[in-house]
N, C-alpha and C. Protein backbone atom coordinates (compact mmCIF):
# COMPACT_ATOMS: atom_id res chain seq x y z
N UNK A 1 67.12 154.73 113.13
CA UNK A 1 66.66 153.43 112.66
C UNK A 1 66.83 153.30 111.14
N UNK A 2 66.59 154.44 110.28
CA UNK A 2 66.92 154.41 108.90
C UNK A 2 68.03 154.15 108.30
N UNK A 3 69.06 154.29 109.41
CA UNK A 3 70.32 154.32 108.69
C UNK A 3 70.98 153.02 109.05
N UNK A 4 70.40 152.56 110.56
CA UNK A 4 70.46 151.10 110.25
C UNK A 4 70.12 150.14 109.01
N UNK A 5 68.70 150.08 108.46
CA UNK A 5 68.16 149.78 107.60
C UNK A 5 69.26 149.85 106.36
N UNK A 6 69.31 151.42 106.34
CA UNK A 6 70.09 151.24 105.22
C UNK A 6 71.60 150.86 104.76
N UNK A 7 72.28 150.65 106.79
CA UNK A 7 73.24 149.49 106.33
C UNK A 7 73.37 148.69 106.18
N UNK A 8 72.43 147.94 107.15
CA UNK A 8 72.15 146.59 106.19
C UNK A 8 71.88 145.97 104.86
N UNK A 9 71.00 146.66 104.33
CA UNK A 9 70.86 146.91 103.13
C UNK A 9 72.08 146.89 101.90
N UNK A 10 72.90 147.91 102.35
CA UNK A 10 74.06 148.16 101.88
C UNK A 10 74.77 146.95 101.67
N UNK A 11 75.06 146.16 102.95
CA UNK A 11 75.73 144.79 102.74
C UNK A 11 75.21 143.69 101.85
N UNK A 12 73.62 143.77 102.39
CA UNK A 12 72.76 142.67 101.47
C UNK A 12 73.46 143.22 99.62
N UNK A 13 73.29 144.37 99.74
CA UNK A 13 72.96 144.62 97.92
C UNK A 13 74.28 144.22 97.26
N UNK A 14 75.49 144.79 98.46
CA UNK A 14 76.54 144.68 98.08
C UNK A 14 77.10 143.14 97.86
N UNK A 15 76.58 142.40 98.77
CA UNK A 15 76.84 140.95 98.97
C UNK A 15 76.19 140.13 98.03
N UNK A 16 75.13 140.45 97.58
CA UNK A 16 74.52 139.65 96.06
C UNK A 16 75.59 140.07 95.40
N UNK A 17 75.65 141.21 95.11
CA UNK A 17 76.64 141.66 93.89
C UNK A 17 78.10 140.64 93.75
N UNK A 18 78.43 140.09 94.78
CA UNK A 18 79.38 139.91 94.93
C UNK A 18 79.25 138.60 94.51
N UNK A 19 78.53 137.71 95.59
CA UNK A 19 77.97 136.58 95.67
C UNK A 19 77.68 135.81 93.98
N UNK A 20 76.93 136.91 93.25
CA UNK A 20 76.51 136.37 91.98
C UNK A 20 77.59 136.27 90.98
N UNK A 21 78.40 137.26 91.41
CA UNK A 21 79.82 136.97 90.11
C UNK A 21 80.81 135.34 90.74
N UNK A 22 81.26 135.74 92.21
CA UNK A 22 81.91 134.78 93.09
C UNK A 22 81.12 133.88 93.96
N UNK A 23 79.85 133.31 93.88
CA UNK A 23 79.50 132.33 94.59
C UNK A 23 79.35 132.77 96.45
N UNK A 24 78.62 132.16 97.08
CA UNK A 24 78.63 132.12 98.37
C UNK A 24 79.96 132.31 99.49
N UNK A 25 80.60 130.75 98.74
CA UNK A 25 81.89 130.93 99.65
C UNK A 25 83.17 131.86 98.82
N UNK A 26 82.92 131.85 97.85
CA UNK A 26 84.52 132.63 97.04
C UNK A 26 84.03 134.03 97.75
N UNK A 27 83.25 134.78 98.37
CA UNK A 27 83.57 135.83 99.10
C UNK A 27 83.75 135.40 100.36
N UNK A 28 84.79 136.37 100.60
CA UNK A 28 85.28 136.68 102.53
C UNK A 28 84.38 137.83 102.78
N UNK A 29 84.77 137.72 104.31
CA UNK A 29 84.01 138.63 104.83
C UNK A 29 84.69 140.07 104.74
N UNK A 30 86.27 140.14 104.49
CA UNK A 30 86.81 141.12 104.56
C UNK A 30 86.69 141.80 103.27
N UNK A 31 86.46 141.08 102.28
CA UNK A 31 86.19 141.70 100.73
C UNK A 31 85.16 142.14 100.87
N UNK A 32 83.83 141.75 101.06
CA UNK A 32 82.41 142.43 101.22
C UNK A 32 82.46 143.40 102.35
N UNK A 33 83.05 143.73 103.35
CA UNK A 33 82.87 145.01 104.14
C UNK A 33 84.18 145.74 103.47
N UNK A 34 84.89 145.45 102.28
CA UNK A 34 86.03 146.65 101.92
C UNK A 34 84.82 147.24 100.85
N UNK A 35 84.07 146.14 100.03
CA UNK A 35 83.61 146.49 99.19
C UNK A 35 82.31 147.50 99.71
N UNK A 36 81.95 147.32 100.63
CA UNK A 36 80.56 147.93 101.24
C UNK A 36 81.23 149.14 101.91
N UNK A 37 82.21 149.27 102.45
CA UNK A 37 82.67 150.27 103.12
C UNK A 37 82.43 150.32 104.15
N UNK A 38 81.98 149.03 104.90
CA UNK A 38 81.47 148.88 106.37
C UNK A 38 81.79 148.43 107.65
N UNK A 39 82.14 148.66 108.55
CA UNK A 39 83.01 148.02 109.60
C UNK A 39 82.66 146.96 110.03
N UNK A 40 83.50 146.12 110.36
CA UNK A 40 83.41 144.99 110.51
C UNK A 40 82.15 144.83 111.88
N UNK A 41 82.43 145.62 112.55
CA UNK A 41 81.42 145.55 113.84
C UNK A 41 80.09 146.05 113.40
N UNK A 42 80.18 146.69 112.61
CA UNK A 42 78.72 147.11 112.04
C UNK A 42 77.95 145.76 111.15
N UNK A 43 78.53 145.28 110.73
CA UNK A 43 78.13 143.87 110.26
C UNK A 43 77.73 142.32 111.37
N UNK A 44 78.86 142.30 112.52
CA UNK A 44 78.02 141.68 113.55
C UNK A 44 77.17 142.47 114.23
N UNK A 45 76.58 143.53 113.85
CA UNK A 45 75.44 144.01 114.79
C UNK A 45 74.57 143.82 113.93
N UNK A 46 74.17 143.66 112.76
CA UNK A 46 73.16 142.94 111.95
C UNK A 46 72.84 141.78 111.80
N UNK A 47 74.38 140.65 112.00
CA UNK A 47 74.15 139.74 111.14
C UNK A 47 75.14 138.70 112.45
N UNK A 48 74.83 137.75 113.20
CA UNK A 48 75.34 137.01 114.07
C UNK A 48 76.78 136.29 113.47
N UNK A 49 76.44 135.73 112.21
CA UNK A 49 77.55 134.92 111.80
C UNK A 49 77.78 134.95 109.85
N UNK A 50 78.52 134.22 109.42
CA UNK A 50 78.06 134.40 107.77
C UNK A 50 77.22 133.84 107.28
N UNK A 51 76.75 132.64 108.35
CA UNK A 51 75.53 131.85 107.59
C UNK A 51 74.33 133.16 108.09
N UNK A 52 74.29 133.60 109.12
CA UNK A 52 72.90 134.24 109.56
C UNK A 52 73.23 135.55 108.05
N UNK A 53 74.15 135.99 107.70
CA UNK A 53 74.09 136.92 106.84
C UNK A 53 73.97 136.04 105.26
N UNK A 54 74.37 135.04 104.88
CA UNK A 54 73.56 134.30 104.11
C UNK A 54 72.00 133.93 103.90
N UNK A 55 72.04 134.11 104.87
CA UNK A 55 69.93 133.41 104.92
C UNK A 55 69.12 134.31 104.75
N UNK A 56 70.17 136.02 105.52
CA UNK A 56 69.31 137.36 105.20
C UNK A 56 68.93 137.04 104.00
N UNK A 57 70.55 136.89 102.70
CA UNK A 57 70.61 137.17 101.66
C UNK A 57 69.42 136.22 100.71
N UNK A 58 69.39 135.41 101.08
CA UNK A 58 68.55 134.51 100.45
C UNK A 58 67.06 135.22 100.50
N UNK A 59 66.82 135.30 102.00
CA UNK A 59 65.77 135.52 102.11
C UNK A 59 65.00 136.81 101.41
N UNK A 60 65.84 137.56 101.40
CA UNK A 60 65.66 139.09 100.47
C UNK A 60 65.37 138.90 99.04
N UNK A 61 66.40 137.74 98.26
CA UNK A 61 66.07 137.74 97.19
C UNK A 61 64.96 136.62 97.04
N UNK A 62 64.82 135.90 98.20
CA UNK A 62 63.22 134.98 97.48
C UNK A 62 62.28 136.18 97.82
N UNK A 63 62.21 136.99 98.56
CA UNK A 63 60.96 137.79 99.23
C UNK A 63 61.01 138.54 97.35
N UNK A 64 62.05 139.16 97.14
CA UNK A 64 62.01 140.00 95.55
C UNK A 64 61.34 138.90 94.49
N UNK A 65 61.68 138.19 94.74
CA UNK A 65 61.32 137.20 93.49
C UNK A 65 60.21 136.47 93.56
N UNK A 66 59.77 136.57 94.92
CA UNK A 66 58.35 136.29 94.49
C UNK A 66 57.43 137.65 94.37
N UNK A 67 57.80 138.84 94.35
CA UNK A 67 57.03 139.60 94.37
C UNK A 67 56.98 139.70 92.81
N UNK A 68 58.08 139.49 92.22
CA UNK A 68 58.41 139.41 90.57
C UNK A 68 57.61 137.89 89.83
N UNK A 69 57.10 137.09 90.36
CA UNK A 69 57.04 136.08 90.32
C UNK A 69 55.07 135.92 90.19
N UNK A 70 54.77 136.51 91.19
CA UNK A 70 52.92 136.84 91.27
C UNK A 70 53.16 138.24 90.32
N UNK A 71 53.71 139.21 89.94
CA UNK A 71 53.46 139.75 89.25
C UNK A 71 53.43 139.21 87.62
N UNK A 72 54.27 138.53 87.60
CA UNK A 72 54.04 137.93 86.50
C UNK A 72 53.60 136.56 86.23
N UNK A 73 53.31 135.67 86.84
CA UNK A 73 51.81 134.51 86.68
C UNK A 73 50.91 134.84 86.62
N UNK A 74 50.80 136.16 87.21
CA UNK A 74 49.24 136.61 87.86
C UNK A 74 49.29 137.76 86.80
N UNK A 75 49.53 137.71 86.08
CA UNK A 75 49.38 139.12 85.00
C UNK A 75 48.21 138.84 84.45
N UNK A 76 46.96 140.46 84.44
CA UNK A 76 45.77 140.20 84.29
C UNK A 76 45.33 140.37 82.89
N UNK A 77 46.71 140.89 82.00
CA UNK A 77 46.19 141.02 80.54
C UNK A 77 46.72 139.90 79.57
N UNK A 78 47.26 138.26 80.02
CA UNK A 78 47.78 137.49 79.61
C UNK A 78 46.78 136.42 79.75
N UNK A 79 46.68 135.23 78.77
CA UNK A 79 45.89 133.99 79.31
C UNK A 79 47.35 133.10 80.45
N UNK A 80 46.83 132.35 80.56
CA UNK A 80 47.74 131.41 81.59
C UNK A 80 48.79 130.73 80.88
N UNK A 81 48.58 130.22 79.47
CA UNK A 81 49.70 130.11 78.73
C UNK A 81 50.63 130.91 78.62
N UNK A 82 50.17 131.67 78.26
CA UNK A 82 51.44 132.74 77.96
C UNK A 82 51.75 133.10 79.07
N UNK A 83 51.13 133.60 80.04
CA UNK A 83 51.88 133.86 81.30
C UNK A 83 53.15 132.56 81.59
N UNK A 84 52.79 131.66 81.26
CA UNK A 84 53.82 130.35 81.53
C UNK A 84 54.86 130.22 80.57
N UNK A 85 54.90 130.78 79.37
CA UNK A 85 56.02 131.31 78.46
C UNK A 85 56.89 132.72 78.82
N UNK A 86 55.89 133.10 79.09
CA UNK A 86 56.94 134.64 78.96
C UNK A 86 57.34 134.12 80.42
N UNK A 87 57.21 133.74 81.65
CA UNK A 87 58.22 133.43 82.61
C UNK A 87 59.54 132.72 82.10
N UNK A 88 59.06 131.74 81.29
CA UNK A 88 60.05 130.78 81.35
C UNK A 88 60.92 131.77 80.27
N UNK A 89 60.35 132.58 79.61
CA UNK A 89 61.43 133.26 78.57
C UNK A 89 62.05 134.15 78.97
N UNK A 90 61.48 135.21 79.97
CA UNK A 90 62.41 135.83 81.03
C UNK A 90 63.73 135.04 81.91
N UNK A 91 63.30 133.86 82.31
CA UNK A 91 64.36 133.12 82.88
C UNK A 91 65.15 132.86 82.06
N UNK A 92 64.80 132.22 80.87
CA UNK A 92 65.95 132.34 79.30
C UNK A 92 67.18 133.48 79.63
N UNK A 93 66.27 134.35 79.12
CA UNK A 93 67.06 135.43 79.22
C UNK A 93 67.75 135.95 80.01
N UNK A 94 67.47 136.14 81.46
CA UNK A 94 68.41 136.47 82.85
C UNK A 94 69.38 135.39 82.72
N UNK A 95 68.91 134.05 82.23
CA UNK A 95 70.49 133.48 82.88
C UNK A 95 71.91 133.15 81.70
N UNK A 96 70.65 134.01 80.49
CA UNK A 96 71.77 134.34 79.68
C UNK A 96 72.54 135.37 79.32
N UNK A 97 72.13 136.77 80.45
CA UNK A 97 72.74 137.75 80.27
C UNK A 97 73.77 138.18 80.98
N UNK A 98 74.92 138.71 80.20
CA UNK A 98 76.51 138.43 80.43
C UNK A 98 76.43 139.20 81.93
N UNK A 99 75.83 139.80 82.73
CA UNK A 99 75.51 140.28 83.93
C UNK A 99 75.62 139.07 84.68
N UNK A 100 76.14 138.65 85.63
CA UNK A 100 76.11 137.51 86.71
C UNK A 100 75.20 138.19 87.59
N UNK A 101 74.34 139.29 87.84
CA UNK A 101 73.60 139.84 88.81
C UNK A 101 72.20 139.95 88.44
N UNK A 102 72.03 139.44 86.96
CA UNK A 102 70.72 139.29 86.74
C UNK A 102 70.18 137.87 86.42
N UNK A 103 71.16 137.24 86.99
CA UNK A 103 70.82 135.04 87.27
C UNK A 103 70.54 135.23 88.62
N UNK A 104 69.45 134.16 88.24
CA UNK A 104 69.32 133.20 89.53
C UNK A 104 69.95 133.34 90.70
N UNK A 105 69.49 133.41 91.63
CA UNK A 105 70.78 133.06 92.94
C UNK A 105 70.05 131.40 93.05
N UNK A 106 68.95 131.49 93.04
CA UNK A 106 68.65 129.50 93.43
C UNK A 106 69.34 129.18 92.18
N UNK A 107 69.49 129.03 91.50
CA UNK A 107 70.63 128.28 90.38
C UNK A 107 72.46 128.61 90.75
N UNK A 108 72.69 129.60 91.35
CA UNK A 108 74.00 130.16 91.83
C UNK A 108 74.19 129.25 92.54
N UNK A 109 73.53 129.36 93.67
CA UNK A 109 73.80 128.95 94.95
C UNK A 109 73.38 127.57 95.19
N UNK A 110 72.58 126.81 94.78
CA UNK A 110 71.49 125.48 95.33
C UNK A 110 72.70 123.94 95.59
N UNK A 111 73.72 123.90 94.97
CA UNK A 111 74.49 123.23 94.86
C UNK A 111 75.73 123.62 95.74
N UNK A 112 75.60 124.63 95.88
CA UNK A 112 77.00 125.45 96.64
C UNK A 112 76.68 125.14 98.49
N UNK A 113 75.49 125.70 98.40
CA UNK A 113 74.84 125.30 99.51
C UNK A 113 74.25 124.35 100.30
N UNK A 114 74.08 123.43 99.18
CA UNK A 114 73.35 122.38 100.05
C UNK A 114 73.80 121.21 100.83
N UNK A 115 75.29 121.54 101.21
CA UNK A 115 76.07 121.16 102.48
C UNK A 115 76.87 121.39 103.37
N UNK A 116 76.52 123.10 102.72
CA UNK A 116 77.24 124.19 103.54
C UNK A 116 76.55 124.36 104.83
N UNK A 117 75.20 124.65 104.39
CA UNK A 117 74.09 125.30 105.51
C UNK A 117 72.48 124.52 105.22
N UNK A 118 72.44 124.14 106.50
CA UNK A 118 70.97 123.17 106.78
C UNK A 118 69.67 124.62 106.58
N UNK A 119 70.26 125.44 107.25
CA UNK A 119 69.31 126.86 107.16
C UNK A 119 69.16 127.11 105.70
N UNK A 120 70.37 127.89 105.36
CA UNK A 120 70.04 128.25 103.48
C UNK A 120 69.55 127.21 102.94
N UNK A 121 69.73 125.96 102.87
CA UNK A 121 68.87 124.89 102.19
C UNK A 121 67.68 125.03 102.20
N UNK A 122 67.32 125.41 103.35
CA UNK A 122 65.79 125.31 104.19
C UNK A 122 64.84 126.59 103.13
N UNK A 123 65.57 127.69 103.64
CA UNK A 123 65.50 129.01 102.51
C UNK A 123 64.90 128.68 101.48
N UNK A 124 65.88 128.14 100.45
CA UNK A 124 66.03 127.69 98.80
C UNK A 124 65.02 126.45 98.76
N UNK A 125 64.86 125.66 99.57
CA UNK A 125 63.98 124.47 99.96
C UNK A 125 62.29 125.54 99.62
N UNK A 126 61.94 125.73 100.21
CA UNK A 126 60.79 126.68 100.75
C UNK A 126 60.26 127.79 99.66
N UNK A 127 61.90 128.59 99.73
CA UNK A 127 61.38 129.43 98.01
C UNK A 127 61.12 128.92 96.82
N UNK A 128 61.72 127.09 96.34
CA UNK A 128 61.81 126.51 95.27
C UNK A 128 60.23 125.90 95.30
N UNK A 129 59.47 125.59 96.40
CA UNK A 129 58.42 125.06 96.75
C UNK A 129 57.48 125.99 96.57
N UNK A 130 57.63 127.30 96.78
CA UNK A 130 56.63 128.63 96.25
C UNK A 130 56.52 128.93 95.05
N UNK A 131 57.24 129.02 94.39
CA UNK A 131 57.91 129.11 93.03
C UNK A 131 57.23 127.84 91.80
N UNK A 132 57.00 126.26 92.47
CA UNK A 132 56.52 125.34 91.64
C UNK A 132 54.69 125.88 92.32
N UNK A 133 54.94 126.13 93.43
CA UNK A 133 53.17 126.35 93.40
C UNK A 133 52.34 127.32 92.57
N UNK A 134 53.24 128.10 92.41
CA UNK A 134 52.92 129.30 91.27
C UNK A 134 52.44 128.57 90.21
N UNK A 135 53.82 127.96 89.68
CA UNK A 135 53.54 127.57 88.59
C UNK A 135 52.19 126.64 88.72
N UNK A 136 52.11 125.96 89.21
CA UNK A 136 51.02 124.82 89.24
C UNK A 136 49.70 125.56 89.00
N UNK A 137 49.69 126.68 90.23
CA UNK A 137 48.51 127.19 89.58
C UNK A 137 47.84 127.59 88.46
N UNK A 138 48.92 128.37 87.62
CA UNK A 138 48.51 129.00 86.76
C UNK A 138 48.72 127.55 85.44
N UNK A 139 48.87 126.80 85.97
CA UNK A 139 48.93 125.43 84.88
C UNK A 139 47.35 125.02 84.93
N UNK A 140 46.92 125.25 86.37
CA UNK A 140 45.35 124.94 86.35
C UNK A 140 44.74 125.62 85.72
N UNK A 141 45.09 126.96 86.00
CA UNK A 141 44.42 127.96 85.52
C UNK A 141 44.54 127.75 83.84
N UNK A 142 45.20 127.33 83.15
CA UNK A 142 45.41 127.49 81.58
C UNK A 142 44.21 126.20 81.62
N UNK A 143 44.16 125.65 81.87
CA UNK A 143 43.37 124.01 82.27
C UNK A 143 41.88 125.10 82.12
N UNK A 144 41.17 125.89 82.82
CA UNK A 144 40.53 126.09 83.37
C UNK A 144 39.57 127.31 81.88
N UNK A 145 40.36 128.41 81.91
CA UNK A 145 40.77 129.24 80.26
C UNK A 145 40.58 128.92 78.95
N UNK A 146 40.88 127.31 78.59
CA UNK A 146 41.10 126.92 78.00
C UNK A 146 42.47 126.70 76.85
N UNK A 147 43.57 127.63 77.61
CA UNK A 147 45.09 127.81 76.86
C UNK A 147 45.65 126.68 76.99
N UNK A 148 45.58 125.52 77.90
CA UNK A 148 46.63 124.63 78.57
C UNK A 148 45.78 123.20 78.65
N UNK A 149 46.14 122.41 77.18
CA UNK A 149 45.81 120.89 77.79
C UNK A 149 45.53 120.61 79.50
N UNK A 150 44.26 120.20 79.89
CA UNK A 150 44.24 119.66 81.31
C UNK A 150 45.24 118.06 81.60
N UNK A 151 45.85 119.22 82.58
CA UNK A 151 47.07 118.24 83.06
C UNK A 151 47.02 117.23 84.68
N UNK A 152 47.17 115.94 84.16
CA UNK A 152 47.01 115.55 85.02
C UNK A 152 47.23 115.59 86.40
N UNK A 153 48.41 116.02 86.80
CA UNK A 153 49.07 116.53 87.79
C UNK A 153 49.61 117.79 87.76
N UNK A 154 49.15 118.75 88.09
CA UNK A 154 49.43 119.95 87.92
C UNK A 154 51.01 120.00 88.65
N UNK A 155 50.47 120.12 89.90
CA UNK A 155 51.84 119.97 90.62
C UNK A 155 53.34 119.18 90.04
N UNK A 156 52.42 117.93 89.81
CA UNK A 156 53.90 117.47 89.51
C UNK A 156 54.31 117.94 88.31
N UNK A 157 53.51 118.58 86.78
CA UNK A 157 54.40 119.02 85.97
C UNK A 157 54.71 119.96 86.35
N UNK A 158 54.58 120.93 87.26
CA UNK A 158 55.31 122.04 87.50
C UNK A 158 56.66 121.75 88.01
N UNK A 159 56.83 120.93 89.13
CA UNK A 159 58.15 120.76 89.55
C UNK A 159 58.77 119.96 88.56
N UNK A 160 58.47 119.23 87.47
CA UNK A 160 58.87 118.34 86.67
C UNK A 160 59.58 120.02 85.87
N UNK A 161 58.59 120.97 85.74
CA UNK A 161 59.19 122.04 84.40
C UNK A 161 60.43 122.73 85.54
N UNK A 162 60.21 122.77 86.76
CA UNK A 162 61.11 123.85 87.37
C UNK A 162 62.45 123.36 87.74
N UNK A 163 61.75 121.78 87.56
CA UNK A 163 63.69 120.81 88.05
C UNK A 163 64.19 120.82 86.39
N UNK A 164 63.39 120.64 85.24
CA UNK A 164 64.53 120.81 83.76
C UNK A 164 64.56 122.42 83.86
N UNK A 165 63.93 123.33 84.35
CA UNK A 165 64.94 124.73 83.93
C UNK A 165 66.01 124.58 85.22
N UNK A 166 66.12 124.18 85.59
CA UNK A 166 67.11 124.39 87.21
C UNK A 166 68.36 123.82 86.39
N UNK A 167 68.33 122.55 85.78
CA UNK A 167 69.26 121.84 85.20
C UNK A 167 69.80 122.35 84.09
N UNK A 168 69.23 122.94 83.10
CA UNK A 168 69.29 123.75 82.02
C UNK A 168 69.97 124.64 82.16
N UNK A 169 69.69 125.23 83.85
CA UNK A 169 70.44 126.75 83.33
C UNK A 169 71.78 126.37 84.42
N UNK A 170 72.00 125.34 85.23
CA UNK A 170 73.34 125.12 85.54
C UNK A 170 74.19 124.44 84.11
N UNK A 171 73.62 123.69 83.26
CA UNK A 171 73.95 123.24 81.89
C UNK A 171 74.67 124.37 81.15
N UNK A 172 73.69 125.40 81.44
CA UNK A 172 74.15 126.64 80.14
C UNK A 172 75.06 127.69 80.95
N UNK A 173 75.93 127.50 82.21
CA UNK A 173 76.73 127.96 82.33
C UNK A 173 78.04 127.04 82.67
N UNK A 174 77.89 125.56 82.71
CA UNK A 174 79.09 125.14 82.76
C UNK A 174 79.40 124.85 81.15
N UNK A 175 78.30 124.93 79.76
CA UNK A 175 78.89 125.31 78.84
C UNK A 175 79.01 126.24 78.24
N UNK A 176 78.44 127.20 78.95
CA UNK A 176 78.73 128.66 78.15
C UNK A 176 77.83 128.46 76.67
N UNK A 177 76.70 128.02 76.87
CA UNK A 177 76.18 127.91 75.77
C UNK A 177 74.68 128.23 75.99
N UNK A 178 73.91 128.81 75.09
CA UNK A 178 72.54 128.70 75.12
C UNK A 178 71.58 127.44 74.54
N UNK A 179 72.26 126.63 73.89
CA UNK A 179 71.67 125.56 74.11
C UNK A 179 70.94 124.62 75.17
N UNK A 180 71.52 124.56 76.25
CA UNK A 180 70.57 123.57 76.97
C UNK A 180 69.04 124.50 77.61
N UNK A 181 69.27 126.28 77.54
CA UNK A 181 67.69 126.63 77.52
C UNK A 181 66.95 126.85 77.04
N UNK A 182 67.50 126.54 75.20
CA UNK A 182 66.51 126.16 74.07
C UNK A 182 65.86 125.13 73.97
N UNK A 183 66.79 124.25 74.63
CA UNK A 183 66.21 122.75 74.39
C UNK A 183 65.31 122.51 75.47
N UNK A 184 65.33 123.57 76.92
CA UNK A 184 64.30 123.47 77.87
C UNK A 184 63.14 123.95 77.48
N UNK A 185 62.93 125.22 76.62
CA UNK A 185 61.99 126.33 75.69
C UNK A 185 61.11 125.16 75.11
N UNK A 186 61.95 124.27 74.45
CA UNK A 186 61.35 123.65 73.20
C UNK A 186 60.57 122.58 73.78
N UNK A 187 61.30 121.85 75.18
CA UNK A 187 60.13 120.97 75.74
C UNK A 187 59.36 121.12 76.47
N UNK A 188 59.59 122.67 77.00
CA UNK A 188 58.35 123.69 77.69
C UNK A 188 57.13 123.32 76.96
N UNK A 189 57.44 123.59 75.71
CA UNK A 189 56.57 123.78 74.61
C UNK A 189 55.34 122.08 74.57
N UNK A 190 56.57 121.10 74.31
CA UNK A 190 55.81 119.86 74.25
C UNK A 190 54.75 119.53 75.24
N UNK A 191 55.76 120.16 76.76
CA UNK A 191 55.24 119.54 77.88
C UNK A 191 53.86 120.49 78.14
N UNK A 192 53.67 121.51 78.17
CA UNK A 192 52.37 122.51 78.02
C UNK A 192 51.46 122.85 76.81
N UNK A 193 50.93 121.60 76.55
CA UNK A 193 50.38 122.03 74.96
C UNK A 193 49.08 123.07 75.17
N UNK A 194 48.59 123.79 73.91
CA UNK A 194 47.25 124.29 73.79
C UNK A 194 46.51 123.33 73.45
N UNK A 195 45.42 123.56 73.75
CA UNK A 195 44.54 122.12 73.13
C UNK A 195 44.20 122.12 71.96
């Protein structure tokens, strides 16, 4: 059973890898099992089709990222402000580092996908919806602390902050520039005041 596990595995890790430099569809299936070293039949015994091995993939990296995600909102030696900076400055940073394996896959993929597959949508749908609840909370929570102007709609500035970094950081790779996630930083800033 372990070594099942760990071929699957193998494909998943190998298939982000791949996925994040070349996108969803710019890999074949025959490049990711040359690259994995895995037989082709060993891959339909995991994975039904490429979308069912897509949705794994998704699903693996929302399951990682939210574990990365409550670890850091929920950090117990931070007020709620700063917990809401240093996320957003970590995201800065991953989607500016010359690594394509340490971005986003919901920024990779969200556009690639969302008329490829009703499932992966669903995925990225669901993880993007966990992801603003986070945030929301800990927006209350700064509300609550006293770090974070009380905001009227928690919720909605959260998805309001998570749709300008979404945009920002597809911005800052079709220009190859760090500008558009300074200029997200900077209205982070406006949009979450201290009181």
């Amino acid at each position: 059973m372990e070594q099942q596990n760990d071929t699957r595995s193998l494909i998943l890790t190998t298939g982000r890898r791949l996925t994040a430099k070349q996108g969803y569809t710019g890999v074949g299936l025959s490049a990711l099992l040359k690259e994995s070293g895995v037989p082709k039949g060993s891959f339909y015994h995991y994975f039904a089709s490429k979308e069912a091995y897509g949705c794994a993939l998704l699903n693996e990296f929302m399951t990682e990222y939210g574990v990365r995600l409550t670890a850091s909102l929920a950090h117990p030696d931070m007020d709620a402000r700063s917990r809401i900076f240093t996320y957003f400055e970590r995201w800065r940073t991953k989607q500016l580092s010359p690594n394509p394996e340490d971005r986003c896959l919901v920024v990779k993929l969200s556009a690639e996908v969302a008329d490829l597959s009703e499932n992966m949508s669903n995925i990225l749908e669901k993880g993007v919806s966990d992801i603003v609840t986070h945030l929301a909370r800990t927006l209350k929570q700064g509300a609550e602390d006293g770090t974070i102007v009380s905001l009227e709609d928690p919720r909605a500035s959260a998805e309001m902050l998570y749709h300008m970094w979404l945009g920002a950081s597809l911005m800052a790779s079709i220009s190859h520039s760090d500008a558009p996630l300074n200029s997200a930083m900077d209205a982070t800033r406006a949009l979450v005041p201290a009181p």
